[in-house]
N, C-alpha and C. Protein backbone atom coordinates (compact mmCIF):
# COMPACT_ATOMS: atom_id res chain seq x y z
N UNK A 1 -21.92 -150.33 -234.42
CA UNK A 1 -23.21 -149.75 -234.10
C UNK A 1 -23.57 -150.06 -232.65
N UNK A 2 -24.11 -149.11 -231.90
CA UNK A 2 -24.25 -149.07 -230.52
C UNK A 2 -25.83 -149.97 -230.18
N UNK A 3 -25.94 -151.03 -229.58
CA UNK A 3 -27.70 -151.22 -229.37
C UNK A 3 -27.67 -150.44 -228.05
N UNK A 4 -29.13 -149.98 -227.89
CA UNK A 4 -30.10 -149.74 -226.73
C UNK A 4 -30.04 -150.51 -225.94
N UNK A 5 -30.04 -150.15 -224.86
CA UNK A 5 -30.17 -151.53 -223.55
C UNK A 5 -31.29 -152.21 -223.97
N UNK A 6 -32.63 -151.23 -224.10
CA UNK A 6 -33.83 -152.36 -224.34
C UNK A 6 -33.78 -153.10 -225.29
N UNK A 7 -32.64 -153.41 -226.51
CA UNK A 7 -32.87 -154.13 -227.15
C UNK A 7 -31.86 -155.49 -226.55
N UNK A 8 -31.33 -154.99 -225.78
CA UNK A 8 -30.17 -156.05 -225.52
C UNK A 8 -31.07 -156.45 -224.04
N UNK A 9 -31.72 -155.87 -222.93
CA UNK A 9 -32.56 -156.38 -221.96
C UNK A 9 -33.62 -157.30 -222.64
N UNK A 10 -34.19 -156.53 -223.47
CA UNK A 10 -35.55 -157.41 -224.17
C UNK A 10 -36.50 -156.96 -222.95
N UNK A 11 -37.60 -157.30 -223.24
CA UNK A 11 -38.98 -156.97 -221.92
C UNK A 11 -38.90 -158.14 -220.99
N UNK A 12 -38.32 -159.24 -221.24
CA UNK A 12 -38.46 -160.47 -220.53
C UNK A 12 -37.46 -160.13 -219.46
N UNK A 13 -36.76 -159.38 -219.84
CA UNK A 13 -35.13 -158.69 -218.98
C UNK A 13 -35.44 -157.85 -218.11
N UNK A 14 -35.87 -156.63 -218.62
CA UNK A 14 -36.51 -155.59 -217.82
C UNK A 14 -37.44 -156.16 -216.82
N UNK A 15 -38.57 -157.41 -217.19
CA UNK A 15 -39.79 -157.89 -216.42
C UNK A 15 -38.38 -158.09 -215.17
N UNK A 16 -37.68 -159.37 -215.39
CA UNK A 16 -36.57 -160.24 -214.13
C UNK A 16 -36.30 -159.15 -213.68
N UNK A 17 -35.66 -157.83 -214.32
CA UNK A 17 -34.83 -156.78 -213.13
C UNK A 17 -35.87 -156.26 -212.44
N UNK A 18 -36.77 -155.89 -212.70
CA UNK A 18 -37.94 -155.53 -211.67
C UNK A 18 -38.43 -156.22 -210.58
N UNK A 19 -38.71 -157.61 -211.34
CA UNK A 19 -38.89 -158.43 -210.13
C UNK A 19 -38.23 -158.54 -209.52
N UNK A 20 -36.37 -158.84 -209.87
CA UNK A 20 -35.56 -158.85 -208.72
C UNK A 20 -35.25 -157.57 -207.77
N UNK A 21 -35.30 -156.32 -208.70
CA UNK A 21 -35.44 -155.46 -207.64
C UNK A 21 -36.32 -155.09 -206.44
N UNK A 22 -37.66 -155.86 -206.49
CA UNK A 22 -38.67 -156.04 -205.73
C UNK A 22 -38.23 -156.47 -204.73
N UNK A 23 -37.76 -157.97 -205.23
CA UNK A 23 -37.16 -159.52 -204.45
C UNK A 23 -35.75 -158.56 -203.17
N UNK A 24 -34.89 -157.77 -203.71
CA UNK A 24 -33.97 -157.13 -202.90
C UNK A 24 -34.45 -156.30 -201.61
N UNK A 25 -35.53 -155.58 -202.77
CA UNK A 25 -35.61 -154.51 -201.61
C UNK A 25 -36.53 -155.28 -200.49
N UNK A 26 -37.13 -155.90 -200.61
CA UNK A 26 -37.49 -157.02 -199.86
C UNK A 26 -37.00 -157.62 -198.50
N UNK A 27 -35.92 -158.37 -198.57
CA UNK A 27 -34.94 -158.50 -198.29
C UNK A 27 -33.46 -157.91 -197.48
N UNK A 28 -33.36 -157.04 -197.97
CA UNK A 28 -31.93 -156.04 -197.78
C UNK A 28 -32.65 -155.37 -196.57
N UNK A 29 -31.91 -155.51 -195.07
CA UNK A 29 -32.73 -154.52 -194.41
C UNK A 29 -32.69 -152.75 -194.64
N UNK A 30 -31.87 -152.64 -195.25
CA UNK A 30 -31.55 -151.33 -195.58
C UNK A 30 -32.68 -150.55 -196.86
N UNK A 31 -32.85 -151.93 -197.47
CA UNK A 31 -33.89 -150.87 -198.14
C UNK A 31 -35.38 -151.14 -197.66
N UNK A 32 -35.92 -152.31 -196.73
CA UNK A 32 -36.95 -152.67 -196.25
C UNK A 32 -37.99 -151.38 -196.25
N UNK A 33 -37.36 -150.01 -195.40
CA UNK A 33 -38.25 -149.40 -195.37
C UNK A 33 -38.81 -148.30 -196.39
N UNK A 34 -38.21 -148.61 -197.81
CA UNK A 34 -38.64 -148.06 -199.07
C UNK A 34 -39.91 -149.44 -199.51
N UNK A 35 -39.20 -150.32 -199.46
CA UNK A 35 -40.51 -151.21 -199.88
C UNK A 35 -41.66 -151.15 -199.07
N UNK A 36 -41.93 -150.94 -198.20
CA UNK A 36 -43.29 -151.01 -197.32
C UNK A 36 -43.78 -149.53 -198.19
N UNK A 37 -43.08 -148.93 -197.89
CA UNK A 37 -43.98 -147.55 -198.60
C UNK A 37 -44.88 -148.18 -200.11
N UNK A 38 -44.36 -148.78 -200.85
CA UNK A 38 -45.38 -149.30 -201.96
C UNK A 38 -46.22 -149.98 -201.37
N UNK A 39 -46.62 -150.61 -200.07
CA UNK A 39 -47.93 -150.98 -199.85
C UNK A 39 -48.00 -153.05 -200.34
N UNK A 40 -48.85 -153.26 -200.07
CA UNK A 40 -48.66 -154.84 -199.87
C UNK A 40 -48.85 -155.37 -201.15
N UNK A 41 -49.90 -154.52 -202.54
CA UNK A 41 -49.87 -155.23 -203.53
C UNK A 41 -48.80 -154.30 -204.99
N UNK A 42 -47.86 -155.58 -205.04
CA UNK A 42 -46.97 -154.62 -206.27
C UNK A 42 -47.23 -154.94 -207.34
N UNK A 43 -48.18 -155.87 -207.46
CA UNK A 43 -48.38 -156.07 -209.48
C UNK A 43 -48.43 -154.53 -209.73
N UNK A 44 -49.16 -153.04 -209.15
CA UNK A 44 -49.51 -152.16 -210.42
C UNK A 44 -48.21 -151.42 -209.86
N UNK A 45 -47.06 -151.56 -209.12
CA UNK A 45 -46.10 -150.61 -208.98
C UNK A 45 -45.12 -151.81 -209.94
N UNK A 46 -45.07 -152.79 -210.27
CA UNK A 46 -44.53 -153.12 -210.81
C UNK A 46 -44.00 -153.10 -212.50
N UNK A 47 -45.88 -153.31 -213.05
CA UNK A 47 -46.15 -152.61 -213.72
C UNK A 47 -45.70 -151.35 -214.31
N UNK A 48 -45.90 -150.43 -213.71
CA UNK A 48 -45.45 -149.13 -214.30
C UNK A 48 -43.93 -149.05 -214.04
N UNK A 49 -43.29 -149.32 -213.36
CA UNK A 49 -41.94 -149.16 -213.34
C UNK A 49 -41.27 -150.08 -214.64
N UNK A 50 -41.97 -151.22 -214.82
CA UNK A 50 -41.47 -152.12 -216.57
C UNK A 50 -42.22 -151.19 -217.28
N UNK A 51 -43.17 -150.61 -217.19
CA UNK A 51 -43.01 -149.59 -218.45
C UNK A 51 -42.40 -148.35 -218.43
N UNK A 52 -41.99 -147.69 -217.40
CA UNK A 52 -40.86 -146.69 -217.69
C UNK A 52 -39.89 -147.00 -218.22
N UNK A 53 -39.32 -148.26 -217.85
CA UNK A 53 -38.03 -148.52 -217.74
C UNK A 53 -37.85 -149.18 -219.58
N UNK A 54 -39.09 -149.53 -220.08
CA UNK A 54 -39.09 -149.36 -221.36
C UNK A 54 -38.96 -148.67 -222.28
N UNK A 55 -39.33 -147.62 -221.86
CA UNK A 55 -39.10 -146.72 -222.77
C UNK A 55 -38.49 -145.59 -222.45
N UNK A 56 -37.44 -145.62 -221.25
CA UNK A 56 -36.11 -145.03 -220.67
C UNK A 56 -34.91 -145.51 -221.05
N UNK A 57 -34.92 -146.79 -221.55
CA UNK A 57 -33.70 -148.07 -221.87
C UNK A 57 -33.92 -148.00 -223.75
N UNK A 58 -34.66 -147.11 -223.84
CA UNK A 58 -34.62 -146.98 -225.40
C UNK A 58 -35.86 -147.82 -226.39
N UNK A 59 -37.08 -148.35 -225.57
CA UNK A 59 -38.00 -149.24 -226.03
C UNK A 59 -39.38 -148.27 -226.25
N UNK A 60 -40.44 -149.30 -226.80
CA UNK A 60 -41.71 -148.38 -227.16
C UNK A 60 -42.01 -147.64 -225.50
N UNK A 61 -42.56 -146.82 -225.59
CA UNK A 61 -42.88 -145.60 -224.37
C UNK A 61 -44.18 -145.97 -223.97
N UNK A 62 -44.13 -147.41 -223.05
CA UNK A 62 -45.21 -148.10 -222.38
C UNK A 62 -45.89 -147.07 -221.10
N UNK A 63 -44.56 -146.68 -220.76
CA UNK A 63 -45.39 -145.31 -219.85
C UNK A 63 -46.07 -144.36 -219.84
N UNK A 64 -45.88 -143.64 -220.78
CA UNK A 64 -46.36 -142.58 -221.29
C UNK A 64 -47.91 -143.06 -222.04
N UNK A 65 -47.76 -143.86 -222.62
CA UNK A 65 -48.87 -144.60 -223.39
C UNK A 65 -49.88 -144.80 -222.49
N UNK A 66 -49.50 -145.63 -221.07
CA UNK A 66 -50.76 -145.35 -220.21
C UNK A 66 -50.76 -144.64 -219.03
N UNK A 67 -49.92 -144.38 -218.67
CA UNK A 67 -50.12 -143.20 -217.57
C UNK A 67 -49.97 -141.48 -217.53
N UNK A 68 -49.47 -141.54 -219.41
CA UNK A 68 -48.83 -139.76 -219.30
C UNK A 68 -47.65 -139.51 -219.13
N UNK A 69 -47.54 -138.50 -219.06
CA UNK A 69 -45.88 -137.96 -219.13
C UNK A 69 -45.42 -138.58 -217.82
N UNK A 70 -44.01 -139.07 -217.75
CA UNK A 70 -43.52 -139.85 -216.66
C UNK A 70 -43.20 -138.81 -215.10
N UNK A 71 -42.15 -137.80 -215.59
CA UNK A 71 -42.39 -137.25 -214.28
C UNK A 71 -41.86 -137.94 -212.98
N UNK A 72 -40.89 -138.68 -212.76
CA UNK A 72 -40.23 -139.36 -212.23
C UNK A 72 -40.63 -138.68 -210.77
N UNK A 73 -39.50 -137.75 -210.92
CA UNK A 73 -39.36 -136.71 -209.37
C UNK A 73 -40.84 -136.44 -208.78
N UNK A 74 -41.78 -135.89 -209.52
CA UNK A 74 -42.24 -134.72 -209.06
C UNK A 74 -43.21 -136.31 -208.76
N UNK A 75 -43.47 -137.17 -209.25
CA UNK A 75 -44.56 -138.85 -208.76
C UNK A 75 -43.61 -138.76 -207.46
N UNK A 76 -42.78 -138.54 -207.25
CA UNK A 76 -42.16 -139.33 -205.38
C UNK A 76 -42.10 -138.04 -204.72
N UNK A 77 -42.60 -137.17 -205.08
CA UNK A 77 -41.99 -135.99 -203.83
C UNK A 77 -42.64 -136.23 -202.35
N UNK A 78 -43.92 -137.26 -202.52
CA UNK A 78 -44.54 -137.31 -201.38
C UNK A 78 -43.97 -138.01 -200.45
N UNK A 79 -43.28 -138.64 -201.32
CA UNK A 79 -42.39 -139.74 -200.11
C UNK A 79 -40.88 -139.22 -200.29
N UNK A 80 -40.45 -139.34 -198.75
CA UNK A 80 -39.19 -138.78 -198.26
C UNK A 80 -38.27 -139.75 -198.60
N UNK A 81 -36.89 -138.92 -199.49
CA UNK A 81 -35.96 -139.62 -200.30
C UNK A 81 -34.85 -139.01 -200.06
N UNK A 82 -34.20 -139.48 -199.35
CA UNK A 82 -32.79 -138.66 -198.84
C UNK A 82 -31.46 -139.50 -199.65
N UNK A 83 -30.38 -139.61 -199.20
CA UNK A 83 -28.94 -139.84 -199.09
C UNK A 83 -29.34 -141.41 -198.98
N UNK A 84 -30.00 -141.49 -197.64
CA UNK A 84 -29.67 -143.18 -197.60
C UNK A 84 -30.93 -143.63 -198.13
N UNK A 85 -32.61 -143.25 -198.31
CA UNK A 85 -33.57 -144.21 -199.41
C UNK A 85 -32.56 -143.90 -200.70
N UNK A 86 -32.02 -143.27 -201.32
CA UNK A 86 -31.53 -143.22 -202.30
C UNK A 86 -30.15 -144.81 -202.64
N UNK A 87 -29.59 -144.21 -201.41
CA UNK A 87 -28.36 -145.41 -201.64
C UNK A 87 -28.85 -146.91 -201.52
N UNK A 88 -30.26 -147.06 -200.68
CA UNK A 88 -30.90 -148.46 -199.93
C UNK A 88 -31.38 -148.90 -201.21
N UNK A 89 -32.09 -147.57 -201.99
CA UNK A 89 -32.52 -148.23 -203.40
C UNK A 89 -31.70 -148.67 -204.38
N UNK A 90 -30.22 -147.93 -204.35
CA UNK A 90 -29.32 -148.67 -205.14
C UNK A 90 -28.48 -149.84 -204.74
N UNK A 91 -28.87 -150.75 -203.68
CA UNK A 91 -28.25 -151.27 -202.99
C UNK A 91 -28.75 -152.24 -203.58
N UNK A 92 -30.62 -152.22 -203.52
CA UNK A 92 -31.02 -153.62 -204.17
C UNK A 92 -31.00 -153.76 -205.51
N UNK A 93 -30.63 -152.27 -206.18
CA UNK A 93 -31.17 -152.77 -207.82
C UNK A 93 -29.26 -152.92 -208.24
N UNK A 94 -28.25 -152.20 -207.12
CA UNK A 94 -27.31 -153.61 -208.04
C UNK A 94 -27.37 -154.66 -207.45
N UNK A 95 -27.69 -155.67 -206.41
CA UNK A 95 -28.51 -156.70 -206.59
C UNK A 95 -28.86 -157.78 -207.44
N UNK A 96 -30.20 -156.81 -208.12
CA UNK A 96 -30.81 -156.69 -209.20
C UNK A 96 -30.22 -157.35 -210.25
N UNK A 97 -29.16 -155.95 -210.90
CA UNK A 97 -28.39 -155.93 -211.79
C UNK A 97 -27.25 -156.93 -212.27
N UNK A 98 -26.95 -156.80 -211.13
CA UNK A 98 -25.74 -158.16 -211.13
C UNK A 98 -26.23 -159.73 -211.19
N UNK A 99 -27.65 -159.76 -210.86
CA UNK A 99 -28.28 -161.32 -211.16
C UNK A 99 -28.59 -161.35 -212.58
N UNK A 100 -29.87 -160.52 -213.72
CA UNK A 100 -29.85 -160.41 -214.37
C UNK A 100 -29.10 -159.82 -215.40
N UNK A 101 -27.69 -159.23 -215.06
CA UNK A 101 -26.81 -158.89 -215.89
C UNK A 101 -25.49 -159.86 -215.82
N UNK A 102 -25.75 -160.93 -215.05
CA UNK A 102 -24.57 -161.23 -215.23
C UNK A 102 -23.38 -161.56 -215.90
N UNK A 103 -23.66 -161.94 -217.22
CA UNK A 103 -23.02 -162.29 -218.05
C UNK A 103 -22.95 -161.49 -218.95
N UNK A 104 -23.26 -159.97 -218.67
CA UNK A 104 -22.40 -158.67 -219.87
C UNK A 104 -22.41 -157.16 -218.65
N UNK A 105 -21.08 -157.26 -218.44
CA UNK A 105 -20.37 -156.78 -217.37
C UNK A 105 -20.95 -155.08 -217.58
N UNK A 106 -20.48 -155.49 -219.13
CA UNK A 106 -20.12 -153.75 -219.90
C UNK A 106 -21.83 -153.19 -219.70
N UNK A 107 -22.64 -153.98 -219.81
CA UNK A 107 -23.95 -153.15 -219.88
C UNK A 107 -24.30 -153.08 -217.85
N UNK A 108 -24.30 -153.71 -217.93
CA UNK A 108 -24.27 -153.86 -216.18
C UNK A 108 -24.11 -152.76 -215.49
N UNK A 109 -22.23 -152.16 -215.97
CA UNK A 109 -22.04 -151.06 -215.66
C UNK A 109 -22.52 -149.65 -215.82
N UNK A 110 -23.12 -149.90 -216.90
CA UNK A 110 -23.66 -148.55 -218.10
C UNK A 110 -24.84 -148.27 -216.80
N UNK A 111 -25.76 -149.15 -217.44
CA UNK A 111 -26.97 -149.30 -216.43
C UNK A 111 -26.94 -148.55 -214.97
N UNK A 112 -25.50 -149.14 -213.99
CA UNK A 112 -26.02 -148.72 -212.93
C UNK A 112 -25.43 -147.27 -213.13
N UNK A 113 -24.10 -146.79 -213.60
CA UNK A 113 -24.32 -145.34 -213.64
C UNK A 113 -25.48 -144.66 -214.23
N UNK A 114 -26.56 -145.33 -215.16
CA UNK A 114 -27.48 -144.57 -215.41
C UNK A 114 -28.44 -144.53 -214.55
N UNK A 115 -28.68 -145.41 -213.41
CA UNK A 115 -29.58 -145.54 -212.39
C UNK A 115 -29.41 -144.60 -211.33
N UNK A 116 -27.92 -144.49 -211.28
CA UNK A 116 -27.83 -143.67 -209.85
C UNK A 116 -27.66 -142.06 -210.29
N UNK A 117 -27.76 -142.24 -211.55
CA UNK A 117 -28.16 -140.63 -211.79
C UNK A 117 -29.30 -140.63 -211.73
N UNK A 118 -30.35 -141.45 -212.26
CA UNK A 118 -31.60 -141.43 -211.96
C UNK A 118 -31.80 -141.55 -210.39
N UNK A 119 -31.35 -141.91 -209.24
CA UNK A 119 -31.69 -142.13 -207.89
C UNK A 119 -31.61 -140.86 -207.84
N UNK A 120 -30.38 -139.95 -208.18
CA UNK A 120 -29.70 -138.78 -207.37
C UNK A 120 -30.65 -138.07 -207.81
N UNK A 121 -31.31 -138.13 -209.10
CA UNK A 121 -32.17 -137.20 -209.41
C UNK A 121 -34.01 -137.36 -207.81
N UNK A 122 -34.08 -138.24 -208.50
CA UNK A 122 -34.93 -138.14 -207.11
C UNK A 122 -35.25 -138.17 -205.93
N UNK A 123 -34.02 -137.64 -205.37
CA UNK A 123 -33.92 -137.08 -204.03
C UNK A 123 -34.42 -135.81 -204.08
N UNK A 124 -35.30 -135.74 -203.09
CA UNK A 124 -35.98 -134.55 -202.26
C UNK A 124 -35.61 -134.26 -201.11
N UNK A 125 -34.46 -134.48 -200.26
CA UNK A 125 -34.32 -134.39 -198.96
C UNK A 125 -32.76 -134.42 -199.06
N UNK A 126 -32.66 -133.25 -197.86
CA UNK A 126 -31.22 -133.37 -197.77
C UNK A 126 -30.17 -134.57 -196.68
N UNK A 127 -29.17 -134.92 -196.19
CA UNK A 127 -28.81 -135.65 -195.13
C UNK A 127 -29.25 -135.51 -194.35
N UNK A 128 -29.84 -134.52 -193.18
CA UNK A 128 -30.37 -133.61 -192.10
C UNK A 128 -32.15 -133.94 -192.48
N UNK A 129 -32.21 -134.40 -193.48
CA UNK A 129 -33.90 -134.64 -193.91
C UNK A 129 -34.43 -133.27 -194.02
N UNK A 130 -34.14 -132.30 -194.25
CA UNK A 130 -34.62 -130.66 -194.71
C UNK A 130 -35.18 -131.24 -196.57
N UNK A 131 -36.38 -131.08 -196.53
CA UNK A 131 -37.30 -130.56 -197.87
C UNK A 131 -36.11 -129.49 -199.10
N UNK A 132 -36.27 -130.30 -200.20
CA UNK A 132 -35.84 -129.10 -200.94
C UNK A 132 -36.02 -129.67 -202.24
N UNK A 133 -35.91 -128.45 -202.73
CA UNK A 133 -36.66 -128.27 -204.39
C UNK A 133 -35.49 -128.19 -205.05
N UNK A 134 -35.11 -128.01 -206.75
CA UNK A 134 -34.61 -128.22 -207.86
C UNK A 134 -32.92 -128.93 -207.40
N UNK A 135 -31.78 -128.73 -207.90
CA UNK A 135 -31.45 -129.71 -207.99
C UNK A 135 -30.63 -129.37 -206.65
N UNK A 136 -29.84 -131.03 -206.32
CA UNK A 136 -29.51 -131.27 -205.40
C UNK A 136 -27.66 -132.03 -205.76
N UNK A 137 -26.76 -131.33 -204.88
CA UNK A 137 -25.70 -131.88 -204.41
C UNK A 137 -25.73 -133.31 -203.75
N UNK A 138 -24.12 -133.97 -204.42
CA UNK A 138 -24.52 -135.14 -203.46
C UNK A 138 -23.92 -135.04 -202.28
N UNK A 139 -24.83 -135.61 -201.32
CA UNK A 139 -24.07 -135.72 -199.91
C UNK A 139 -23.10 -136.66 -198.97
């Protein structure tokens, strides 16, 4: 029988990968200038990202419960997400991943291919930084 990540993360799991993904992007100069865009206080971006990620990883649907339908893409279109915020963001959450996953390889892996389909999905910008709508090639 297959578990859910969220049952094998637990919320205490999901809470650490968030925070560490915070802690990276932080850090990493490459993704520095995605983190300033959230602004100086992250308890409520933090927040909502442990509840997506709850009930994206297969857990109760903390997102939806208080903010509404999630809507990933169409919440960031305001901010410009190309090739490299995309890769800077996956830079810190394997990071992330690899601190709080360390010791189960196999989910580790699952995870980040499911992340960077989720990154690729929310790109709005091409390499050249040109605006564009529905889906997108990778570059």
């Amino acid at each position: 029988m297959r578990i859910d990540p969220y049952t094998q993360l637990g919320e205490a799991g999901i809470q650490r990968l968030v925070d560490r993904l915070y802690h990276w992007m932080a850090v990493l100069p490459e993704a520095h200038a995605a983190y300033r865009l959230h602004g100086p206080d992250l308890d409520e971006v933090k927040r909502r990202l442990a509840a997506f990620l709850s009930g994206w990883l297969g857990g109760p649907e903390r997102y939806r419960d208080s903010y509404g339908e999630p809507m990933m893409r169409r919440r960031h279109l305001a901010f410009p997400v190309g090739p490299l915020e995309r890769d800077a963001w996956m830079a810190a959450l394997d990071q992330a991943l690899n601190e709080v996953l360390e010791d189960d390889p196999e989910l580790c892996g699952a995870l980040r291919r499911q992340f960077a389909s989720m990154a690729e999905h929310m790109r709005n910008r091409t390499a050249d930084g040109q605006t564009t709508g529905g889906c997108l090639h990778p570059s």
